[in-house]
N, C-alpha and C. Protein backbone atom coordinates (compact mmCIF):
# COMPACT_ATOMS: atom_id res chain seq x y z
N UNK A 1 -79.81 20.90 237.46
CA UNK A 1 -79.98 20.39 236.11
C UNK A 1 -80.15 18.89 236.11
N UNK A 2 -79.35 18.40 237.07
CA UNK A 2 -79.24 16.78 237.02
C UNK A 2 -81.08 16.76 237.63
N UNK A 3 -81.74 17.18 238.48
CA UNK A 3 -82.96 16.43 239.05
C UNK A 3 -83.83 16.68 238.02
N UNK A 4 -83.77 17.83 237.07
CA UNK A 4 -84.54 18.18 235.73
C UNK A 4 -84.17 16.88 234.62
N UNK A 5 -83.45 15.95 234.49
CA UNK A 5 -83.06 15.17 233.40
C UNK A 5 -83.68 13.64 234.46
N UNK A 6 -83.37 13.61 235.87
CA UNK A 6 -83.94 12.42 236.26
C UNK A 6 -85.52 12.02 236.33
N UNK A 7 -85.87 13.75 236.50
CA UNK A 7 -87.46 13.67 236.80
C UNK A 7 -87.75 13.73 235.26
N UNK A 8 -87.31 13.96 234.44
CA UNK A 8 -87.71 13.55 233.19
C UNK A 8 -87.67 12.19 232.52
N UNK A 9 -86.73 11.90 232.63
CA UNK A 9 -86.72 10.20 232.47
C UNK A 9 -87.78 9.49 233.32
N UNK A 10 -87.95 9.50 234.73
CA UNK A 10 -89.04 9.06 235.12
C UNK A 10 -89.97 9.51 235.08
N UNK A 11 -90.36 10.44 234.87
CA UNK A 11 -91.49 10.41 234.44
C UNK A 11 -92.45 10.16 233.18
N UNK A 12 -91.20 9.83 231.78
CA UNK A 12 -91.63 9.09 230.73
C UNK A 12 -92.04 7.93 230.90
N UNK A 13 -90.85 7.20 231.38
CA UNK A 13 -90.77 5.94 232.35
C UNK A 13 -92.39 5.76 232.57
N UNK A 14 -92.80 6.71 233.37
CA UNK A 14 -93.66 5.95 234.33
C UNK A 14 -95.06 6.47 233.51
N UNK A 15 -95.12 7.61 232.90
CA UNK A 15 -96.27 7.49 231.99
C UNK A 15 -96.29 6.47 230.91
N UNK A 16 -95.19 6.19 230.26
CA UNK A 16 -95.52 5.08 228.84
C UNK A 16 -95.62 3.48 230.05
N UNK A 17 -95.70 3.32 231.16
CA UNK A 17 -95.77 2.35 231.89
C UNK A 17 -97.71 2.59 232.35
N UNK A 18 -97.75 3.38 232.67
CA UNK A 18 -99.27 3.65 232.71
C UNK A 18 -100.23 3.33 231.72
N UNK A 19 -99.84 4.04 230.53
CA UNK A 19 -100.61 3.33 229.22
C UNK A 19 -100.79 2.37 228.97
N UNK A 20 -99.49 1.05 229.19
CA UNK A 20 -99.65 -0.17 228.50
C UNK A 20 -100.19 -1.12 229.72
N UNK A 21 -100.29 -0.24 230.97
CA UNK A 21 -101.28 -1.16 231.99
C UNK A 21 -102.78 -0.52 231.97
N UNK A 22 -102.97 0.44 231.37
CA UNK A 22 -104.62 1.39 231.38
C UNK A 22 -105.02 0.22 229.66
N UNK A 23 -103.97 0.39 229.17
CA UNK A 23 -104.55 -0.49 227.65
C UNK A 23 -104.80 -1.88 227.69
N UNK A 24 -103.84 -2.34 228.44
CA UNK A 24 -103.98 -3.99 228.92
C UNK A 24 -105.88 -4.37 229.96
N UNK A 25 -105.77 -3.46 230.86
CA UNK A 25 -107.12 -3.17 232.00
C UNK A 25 -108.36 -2.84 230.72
N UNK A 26 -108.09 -2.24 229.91
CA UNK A 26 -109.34 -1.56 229.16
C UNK A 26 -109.36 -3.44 227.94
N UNK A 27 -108.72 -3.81 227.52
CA UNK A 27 -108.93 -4.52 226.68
C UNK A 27 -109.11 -5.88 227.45
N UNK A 28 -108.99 -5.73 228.92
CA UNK A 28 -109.03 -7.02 229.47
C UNK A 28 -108.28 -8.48 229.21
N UNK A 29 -107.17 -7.83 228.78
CA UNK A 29 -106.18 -8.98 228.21
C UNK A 29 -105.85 -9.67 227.26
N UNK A 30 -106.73 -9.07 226.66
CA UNK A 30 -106.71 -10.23 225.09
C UNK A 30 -106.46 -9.07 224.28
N UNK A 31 -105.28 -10.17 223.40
CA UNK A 31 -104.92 -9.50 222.17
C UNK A 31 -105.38 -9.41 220.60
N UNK A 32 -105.64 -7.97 220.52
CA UNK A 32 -106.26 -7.91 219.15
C UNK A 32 -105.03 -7.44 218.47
N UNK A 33 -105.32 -7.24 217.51
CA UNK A 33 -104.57 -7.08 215.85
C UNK A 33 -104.18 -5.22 216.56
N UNK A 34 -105.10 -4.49 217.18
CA UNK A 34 -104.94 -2.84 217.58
C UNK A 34 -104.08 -2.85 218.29
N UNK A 35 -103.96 -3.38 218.99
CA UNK A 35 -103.46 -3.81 220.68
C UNK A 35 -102.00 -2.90 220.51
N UNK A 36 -101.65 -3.78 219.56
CA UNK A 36 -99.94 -2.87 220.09
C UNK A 36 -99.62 -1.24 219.10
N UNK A 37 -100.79 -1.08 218.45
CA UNK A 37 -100.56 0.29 218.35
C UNK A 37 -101.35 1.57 219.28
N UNK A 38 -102.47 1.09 220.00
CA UNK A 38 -103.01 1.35 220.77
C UNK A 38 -101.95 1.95 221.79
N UNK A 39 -101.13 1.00 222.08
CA UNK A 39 -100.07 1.05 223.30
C UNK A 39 -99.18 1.69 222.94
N UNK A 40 -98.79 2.11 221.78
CA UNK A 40 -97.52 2.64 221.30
C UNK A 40 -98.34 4.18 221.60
N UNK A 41 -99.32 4.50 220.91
CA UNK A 41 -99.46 5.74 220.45
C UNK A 41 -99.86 6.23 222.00
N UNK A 42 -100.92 5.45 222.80
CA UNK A 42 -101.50 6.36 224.03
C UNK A 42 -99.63 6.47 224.69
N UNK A 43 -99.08 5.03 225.00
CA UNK A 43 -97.59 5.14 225.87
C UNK A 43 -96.47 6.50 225.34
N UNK A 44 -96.90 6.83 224.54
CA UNK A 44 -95.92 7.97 223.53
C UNK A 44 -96.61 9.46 224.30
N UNK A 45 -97.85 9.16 224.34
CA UNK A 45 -98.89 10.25 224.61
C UNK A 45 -98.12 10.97 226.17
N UNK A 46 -98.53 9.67 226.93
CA UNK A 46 -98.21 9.66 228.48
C UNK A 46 -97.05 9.95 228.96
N UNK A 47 -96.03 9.28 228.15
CA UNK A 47 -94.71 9.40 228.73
C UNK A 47 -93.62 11.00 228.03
N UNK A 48 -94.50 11.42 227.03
CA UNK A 48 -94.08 13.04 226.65
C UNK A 48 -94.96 14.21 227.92
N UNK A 49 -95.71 13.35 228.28
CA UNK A 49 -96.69 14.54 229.07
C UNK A 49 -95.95 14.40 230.79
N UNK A 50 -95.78 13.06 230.78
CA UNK A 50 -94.61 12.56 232.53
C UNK A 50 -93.16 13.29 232.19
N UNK A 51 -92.78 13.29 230.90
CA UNK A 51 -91.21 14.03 230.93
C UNK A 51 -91.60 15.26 230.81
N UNK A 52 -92.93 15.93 230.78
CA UNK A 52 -92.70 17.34 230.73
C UNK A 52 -92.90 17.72 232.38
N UNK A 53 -93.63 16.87 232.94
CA UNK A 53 -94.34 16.87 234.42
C UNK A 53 -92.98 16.92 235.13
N UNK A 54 -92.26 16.16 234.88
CA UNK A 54 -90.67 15.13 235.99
C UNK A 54 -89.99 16.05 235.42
N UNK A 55 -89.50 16.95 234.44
CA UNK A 55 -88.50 18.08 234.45
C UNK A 55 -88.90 19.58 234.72
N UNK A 56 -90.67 19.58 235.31
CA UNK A 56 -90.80 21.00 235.74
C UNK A 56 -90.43 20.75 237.45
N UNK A 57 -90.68 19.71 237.63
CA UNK A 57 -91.18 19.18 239.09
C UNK A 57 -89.30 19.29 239.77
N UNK A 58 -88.50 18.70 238.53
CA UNK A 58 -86.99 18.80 239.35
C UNK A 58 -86.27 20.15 238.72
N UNK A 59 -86.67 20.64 237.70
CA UNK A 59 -86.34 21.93 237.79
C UNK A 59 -86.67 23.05 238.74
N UNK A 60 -87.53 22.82 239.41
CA UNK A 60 -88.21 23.43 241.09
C UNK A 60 -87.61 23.72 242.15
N UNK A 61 -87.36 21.52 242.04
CA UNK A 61 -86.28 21.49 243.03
C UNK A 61 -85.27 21.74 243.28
N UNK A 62 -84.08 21.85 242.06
CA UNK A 62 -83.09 22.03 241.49
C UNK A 62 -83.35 23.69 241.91
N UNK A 63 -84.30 24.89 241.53
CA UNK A 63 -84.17 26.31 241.59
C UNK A 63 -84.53 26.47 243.37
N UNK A 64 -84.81 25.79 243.94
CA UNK A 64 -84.95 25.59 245.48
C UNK A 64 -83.67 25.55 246.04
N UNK A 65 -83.24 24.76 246.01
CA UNK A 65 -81.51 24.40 246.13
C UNK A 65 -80.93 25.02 246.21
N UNK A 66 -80.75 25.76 244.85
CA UNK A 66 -79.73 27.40 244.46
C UNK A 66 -80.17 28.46 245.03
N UNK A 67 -81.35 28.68 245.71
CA UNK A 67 -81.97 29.97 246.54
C UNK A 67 -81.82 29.48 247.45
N UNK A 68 -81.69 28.50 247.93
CA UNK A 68 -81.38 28.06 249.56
C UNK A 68 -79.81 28.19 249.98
N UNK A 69 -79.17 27.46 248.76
CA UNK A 69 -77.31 27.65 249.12
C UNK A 69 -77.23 29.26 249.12
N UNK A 70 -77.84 29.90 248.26
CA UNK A 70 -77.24 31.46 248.13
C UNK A 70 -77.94 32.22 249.64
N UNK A 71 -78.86 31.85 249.91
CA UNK A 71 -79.48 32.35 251.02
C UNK A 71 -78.61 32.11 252.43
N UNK A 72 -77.42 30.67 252.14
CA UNK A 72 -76.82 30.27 253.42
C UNK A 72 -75.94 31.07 253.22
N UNK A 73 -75.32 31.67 251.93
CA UNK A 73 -73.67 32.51 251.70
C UNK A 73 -73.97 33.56 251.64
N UNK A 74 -75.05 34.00 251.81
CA UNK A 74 -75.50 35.20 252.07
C UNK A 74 -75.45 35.85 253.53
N UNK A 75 -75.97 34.66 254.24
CA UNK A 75 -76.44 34.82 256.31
C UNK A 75 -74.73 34.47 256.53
N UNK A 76 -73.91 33.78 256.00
CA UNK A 76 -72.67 33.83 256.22
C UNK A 76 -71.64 35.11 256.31
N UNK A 77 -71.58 35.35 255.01
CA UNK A 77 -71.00 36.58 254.76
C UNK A 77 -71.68 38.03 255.31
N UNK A 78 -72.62 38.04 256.06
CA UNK A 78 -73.13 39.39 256.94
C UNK A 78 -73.02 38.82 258.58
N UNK A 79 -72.28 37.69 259.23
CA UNK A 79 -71.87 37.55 260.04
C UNK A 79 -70.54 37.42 260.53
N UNK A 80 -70.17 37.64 259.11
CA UNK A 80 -68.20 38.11 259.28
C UNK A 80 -68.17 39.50 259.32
């Protein structure tokens, strides 16, 4: 559960961080009057689509884990 809540945070993190450097690159630096809603709305876009990405990606890992520990108490308990 915990790698499902970290990979979600980063990966908002790192999509609403993508936007406001893809919006900054596309406008070439200069600020217009759009500029910061531009960044709000695409960074909102990105970083709901990275927290859905970063909590399937550690919920994976996280269901990897639990089939791997049960798989070790499993090969355990048929060698007693």
């Amino acid at each position: 559960m915990s790698r499902s809540l970290i990979g979600a945070l980063a990966g908002a993190v790192m999509g609403f961080l993508l936007g406001c450097v893809g919006v900054g690159i596309v406008t070439g630096g200069e600020t217009a009057r759009d500029t910061g809603a531009i960044i709000l709305f695409l960074g909102s876009f990105l970083a709901g689509a990275g927290a859905i990405a970063g909590a399937v990606i550690g919920g994976v890992a996280d269901m990897r884990e639990h089939c791997k520990r049960k798989d070790q108490v499993s090969n355990r308990e048929a060698l007693k």
